[in-house]
C-alpha atoms as a PDB file:
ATOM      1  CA  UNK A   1      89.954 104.120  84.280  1.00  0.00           C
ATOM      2  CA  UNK A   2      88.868 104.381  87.958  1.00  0.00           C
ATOM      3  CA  UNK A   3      91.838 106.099  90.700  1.00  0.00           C
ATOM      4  CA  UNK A   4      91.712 102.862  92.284  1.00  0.00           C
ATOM      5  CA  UNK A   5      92.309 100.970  88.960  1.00  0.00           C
ATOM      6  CA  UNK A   6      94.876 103.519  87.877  1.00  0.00           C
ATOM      7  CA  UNK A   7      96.628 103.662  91.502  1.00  0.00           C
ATOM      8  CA  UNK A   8      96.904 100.248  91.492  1.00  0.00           C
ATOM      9  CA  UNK A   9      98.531  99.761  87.997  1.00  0.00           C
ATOM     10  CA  UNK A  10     100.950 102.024  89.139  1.00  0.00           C
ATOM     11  CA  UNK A  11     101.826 100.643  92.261  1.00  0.00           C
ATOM     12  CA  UNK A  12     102.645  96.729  90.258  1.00  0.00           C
ATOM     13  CA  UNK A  13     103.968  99.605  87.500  1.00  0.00           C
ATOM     14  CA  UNK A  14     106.819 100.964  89.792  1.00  0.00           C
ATOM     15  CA  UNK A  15     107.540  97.588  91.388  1.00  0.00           C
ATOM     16  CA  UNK A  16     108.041  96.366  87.330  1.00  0.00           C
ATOM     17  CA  UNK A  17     110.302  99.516  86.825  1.00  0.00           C
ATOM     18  CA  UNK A  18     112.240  98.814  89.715  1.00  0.00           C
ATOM     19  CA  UNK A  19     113.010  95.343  88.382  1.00  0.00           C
ATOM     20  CA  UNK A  20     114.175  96.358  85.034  1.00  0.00           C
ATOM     21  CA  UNK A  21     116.043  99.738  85.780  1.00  0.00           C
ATOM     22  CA  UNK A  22     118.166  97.848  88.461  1.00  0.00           C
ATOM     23  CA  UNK A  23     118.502  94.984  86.273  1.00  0.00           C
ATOM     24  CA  UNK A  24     119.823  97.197  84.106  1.00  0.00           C
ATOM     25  CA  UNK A  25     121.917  98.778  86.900  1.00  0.00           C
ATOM     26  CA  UNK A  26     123.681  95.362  87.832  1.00  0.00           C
ATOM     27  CA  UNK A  27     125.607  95.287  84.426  1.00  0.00           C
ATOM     28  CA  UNK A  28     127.405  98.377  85.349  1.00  0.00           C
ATOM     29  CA  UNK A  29     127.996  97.988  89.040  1.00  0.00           C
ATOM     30  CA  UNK A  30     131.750  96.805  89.664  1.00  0.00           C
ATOM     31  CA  UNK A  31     131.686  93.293  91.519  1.00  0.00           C
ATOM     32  CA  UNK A  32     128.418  92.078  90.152  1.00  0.00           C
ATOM     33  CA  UNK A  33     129.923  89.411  87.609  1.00  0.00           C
ATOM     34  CA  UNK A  34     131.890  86.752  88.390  1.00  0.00           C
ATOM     35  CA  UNK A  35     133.714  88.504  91.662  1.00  0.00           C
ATOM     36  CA  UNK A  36     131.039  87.739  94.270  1.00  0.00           C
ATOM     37  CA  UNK A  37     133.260  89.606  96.900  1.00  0.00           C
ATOM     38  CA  UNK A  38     131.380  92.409  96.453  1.00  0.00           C
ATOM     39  CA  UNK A  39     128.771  91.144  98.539  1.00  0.00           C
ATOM     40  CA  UNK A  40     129.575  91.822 102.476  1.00  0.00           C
ATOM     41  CA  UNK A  41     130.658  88.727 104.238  1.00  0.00           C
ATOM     42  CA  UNK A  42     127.428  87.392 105.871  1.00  0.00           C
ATOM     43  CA  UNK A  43     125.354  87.744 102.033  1.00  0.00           C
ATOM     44  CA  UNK A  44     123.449  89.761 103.356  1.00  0.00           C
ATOM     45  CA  UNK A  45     123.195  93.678 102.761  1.00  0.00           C
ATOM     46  CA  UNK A  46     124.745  96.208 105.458  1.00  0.00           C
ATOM     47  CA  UNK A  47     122.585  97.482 107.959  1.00  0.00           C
ATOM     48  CA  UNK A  48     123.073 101.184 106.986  1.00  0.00           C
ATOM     49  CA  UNK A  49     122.910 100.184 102.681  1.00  0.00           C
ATOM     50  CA  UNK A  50     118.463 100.901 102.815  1.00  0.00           C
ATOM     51  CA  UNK A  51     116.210 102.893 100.210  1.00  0.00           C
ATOM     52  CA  UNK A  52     115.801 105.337 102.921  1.00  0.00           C
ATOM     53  CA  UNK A  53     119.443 106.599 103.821  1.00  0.00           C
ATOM     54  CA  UNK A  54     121.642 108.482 100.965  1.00  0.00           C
ATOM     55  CA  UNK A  55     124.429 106.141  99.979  1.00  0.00           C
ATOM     56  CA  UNK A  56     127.765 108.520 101.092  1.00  0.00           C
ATOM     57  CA  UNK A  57     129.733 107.699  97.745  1.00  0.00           C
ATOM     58  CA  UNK A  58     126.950 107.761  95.700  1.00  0.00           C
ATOM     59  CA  UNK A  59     128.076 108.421  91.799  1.00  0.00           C
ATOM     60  CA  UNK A  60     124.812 109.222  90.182  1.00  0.00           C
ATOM     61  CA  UNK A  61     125.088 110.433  86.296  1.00  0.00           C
ATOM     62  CA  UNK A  62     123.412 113.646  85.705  1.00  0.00           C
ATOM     63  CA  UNK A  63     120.027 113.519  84.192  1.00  0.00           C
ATOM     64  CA  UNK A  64     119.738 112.938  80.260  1.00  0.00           C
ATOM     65  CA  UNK A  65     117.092 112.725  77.772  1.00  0.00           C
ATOM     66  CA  UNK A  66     114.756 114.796  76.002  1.00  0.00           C
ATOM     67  CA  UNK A  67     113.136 116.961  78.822  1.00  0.00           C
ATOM     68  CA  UNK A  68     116.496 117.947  79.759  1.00  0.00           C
ATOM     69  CA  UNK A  69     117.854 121.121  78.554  1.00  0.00           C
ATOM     70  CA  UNK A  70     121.159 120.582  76.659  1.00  0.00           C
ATOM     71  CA  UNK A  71     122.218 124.043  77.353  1.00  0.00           C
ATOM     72  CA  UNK A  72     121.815 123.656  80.701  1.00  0.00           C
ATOM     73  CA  UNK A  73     121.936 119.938  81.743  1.00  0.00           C
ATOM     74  CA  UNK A  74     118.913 120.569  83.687  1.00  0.00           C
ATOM     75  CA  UNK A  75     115.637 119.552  83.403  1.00  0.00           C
ATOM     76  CA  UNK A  76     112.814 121.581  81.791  1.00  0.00           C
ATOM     77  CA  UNK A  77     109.133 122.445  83.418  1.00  0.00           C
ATOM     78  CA  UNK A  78     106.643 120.146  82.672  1.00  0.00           C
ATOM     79  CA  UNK A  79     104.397 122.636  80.199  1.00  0.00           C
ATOM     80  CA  UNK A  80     101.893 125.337  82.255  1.00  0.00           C
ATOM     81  CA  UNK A  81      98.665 123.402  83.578  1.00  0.00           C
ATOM     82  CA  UNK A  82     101.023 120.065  83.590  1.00  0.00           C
ATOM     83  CA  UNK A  83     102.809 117.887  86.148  1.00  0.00           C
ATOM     84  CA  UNK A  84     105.821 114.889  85.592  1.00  0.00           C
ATOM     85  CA  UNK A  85     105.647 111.645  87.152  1.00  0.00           C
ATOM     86  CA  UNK A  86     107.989 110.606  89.379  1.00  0.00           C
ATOM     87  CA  UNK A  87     109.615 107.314  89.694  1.00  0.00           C
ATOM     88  CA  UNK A  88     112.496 106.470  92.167  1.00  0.00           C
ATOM     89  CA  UNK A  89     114.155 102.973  92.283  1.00  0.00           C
ATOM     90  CA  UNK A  90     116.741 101.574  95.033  1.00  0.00           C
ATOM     91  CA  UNK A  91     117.803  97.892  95.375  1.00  0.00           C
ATOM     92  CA  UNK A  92     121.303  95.769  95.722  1.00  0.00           C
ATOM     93  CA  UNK A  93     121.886  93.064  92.445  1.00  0.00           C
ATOM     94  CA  UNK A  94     121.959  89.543  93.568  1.00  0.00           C
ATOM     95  CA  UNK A  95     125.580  88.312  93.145  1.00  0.00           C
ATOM     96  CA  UNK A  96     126.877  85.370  91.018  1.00  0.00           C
ATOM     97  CA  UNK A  97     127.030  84.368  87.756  1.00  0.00           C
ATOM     98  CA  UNK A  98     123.189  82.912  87.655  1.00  0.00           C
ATOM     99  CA  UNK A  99     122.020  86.279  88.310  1.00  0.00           C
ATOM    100  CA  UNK A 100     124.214  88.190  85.674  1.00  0.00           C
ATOM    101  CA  UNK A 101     122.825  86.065  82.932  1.00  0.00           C
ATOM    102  CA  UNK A 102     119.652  87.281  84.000  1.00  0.00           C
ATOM    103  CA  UNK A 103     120.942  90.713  83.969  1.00  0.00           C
ATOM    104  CA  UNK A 104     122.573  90.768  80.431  1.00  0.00           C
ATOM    105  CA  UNK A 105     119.324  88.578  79.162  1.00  0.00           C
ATOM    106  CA  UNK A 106     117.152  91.315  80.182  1.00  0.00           C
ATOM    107  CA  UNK A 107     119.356  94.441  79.824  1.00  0.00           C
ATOM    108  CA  UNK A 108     119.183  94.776  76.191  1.00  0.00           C
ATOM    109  CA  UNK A 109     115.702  94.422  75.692  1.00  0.00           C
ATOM    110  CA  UNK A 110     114.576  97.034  77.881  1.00  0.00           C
ATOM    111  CA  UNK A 111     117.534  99.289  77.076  1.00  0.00           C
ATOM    112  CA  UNK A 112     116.166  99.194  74.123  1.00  0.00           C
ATOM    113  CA  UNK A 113     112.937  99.865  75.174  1.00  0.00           C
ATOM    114  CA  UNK A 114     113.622 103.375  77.298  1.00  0.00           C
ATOM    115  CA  UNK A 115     115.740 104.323  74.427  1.00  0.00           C
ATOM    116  CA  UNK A 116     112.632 104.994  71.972  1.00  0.00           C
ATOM    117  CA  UNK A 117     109.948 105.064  75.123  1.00  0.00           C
ATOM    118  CA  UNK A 118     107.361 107.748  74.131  1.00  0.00           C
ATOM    119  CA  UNK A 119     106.987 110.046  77.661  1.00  0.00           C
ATOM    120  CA  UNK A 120     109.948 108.741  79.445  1.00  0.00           C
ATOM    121  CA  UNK A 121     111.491 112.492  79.816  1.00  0.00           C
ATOM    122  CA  UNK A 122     114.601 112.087  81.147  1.00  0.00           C
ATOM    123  CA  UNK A 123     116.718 109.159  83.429  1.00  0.00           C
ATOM    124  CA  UNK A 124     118.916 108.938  86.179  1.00  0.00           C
ATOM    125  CA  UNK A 125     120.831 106.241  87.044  1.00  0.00           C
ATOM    126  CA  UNK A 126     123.356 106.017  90.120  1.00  0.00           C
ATOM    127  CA  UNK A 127     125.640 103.412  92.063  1.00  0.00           C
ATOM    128  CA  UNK A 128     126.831 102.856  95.116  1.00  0.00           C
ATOM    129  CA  UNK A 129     130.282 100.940  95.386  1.00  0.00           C
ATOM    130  CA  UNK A 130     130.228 100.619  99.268  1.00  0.00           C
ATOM    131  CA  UNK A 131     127.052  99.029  99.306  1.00  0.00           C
ATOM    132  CA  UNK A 132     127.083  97.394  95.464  1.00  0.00           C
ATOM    133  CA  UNK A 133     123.260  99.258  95.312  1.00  0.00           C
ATOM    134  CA  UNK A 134     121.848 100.958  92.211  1.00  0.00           C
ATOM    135  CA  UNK A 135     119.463 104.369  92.458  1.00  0.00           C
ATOM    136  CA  UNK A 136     117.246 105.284  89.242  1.00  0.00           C
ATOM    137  CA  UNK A 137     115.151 108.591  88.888  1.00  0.00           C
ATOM    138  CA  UNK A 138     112.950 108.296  85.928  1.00  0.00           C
ATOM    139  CA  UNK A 139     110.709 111.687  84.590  1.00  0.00           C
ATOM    140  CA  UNK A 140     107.705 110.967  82.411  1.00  0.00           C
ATOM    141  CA  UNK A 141     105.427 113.112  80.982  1.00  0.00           C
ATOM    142  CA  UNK A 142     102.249 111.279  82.599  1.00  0.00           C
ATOM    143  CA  UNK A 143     100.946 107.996  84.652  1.00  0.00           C
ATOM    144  CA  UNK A 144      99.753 106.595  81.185  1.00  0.00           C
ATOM    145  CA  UNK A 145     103.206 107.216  79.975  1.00  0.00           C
ATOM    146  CA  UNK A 146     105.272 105.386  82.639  1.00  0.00           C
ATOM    147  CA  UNK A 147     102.371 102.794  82.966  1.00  0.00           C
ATOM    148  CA  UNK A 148     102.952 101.876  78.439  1.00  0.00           C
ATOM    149  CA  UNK A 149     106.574 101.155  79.655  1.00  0.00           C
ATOM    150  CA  UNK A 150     106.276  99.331  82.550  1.00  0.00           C
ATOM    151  CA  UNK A 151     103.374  96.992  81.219  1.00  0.00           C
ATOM    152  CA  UNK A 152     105.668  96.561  77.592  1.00  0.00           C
ATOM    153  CA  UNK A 153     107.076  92.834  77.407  1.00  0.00           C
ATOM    154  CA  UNK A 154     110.268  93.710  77.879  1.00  0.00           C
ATOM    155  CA  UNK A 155     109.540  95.244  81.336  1.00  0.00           C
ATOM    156  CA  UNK A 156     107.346  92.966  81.786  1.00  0.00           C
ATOM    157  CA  UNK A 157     109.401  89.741  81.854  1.00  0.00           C
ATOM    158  CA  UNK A 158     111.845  91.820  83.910  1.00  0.00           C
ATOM    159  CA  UNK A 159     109.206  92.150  86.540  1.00  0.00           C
ATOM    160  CA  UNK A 160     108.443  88.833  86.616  1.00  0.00           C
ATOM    161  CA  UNK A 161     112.171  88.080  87.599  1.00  0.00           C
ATOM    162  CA  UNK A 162     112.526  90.777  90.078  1.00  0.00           C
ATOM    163  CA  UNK A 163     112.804  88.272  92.999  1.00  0.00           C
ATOM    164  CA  UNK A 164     115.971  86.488  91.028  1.00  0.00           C
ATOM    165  CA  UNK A 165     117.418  90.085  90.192  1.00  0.00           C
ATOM    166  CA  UNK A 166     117.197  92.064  93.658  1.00  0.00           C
ATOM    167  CA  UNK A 167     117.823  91.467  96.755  1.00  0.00           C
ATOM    168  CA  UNK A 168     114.486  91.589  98.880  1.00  0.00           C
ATOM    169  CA  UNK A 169     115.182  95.326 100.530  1.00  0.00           C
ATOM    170  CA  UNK A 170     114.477  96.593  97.478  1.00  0.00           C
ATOM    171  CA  UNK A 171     112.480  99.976  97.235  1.00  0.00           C
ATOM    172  CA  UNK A 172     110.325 101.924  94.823  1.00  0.00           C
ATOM    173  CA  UNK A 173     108.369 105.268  95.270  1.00  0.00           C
ATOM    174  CA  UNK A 174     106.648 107.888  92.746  1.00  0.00           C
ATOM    175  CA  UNK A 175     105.023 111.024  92.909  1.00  0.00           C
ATOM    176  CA  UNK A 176     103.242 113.776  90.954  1.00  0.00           C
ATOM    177  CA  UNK A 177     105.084 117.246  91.015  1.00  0.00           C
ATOM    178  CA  UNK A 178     105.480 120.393  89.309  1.00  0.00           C
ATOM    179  CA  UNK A 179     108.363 121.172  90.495  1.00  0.00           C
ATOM    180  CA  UNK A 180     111.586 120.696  89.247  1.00  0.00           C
ATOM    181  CA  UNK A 181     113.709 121.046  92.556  1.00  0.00           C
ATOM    182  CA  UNK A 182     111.369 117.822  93.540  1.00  0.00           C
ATOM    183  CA  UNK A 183     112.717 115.844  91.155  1.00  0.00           C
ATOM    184  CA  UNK A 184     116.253 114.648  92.685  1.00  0.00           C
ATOM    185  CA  UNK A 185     117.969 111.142  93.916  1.00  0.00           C
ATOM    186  CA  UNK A 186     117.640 113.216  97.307  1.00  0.00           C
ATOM    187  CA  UNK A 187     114.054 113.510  97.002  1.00  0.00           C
ATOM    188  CA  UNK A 188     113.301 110.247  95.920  1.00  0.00           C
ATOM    189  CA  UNK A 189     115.413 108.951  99.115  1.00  0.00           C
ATOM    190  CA  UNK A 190     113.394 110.780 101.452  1.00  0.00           C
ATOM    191  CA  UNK A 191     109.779 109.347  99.764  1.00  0.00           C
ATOM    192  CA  UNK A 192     111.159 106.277  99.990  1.00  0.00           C
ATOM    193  CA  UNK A 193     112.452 106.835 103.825  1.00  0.00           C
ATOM    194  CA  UNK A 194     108.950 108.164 104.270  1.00  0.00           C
ATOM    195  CA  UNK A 195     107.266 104.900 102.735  1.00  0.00           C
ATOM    196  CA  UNK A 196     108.902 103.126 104.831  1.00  0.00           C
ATOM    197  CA  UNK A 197     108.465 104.469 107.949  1.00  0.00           C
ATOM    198  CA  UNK A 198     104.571 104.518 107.311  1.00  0.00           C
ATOM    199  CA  UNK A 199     104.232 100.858 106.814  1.00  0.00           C
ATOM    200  CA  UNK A 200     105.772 100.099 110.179  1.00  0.00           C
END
């Protein structure tokens, strides 16, 4: 596979990731079933509530699965000569009852899915009440590895329903590192803020 090819796959495979981790964010914000007064009075997200800027009340879960040390709670080096892949997600749940049957109708599947997903190292997953916005950090061993998920039909069908899911702000990022202080909500925030800035 050519670096264009492969760069390319992953660019359509973080968009895809974005639409099923959030998706699967929305069933566990508060306010995004029936209540609809989550969303601020104009339907339209805050000003301040962007990919690039830190949510303030941000409850993010600490970071679980098997390249996490259980001792610890932290997450292991990536093996000498090696490097993780990066994947950082940010969006804001449509509200209203259409869009949580979407939610629950793709939430199991690809639950499913990242629960026996060979490479996918550890997750993160965090919410924002104030802004009603979800935040994933996924680790995985490899491109090819976060690529198999992404391009599964679970993930796939999620993709294809992004623009249903998610409002349109949404934001996705990913890097190479070998690093383990690089691999953060904080981090991902400032790649995305980055991103952002550089396609102005």
């Amino acid at each position: 596979m050519t670096t264009r090819t492969l760069n390319e796959t992953l660019e359509r495979s973080s968009r895809a990731f974005a639409a099923a981790a959030l998706a699967a964010l929305g069933v566990m914000l508060p306010g995004c079933g029936n209540d609809s007064s989550a969303t601020p009075p104009d339907d339209s997200p805050a000003a301040e509530c962007t990919g690039g800027v830190l949510e303030v009340d941000l409850q993010a879960e600490p970071l679980s699965g098997p390249g996490v040390d259980p001792a610890t709670g932290k997450l292991q080096p990536p093996p000498e000569g090696s490097s993780y892949t990066v994947s950082a997600t940010y969006g804001i749940p449509r509200p209203g009852d259409a869009a949580m049957e979407k939610y629950v109708q793709y939430f199991g599947a690809v639950q499913a899915q990242l629960a026996s997903q060979p490479g996918l190292l550890a997750l993160q997953l965090g919410q924002s009440p104030s802004c009603g916005s979800g935040r994933t950090l996924a680790v995985w061993s490899s491109p090819e590895a976060m690529v198999e998920f992404v391009m599964s039909p679970a993930h796939l069908a999620a993709m294809d329903a992004v623009n249903e899911l998610v409002e349109p702000n949404y934001a996705v990022t990913h890097w190479e590192t070998t690093k383990i202080d690089e691999v953060t909500v904080e981090e991902g925030v400032r790649r995305i803020r980055a991103s952002q800035a550089a396609a102005r």
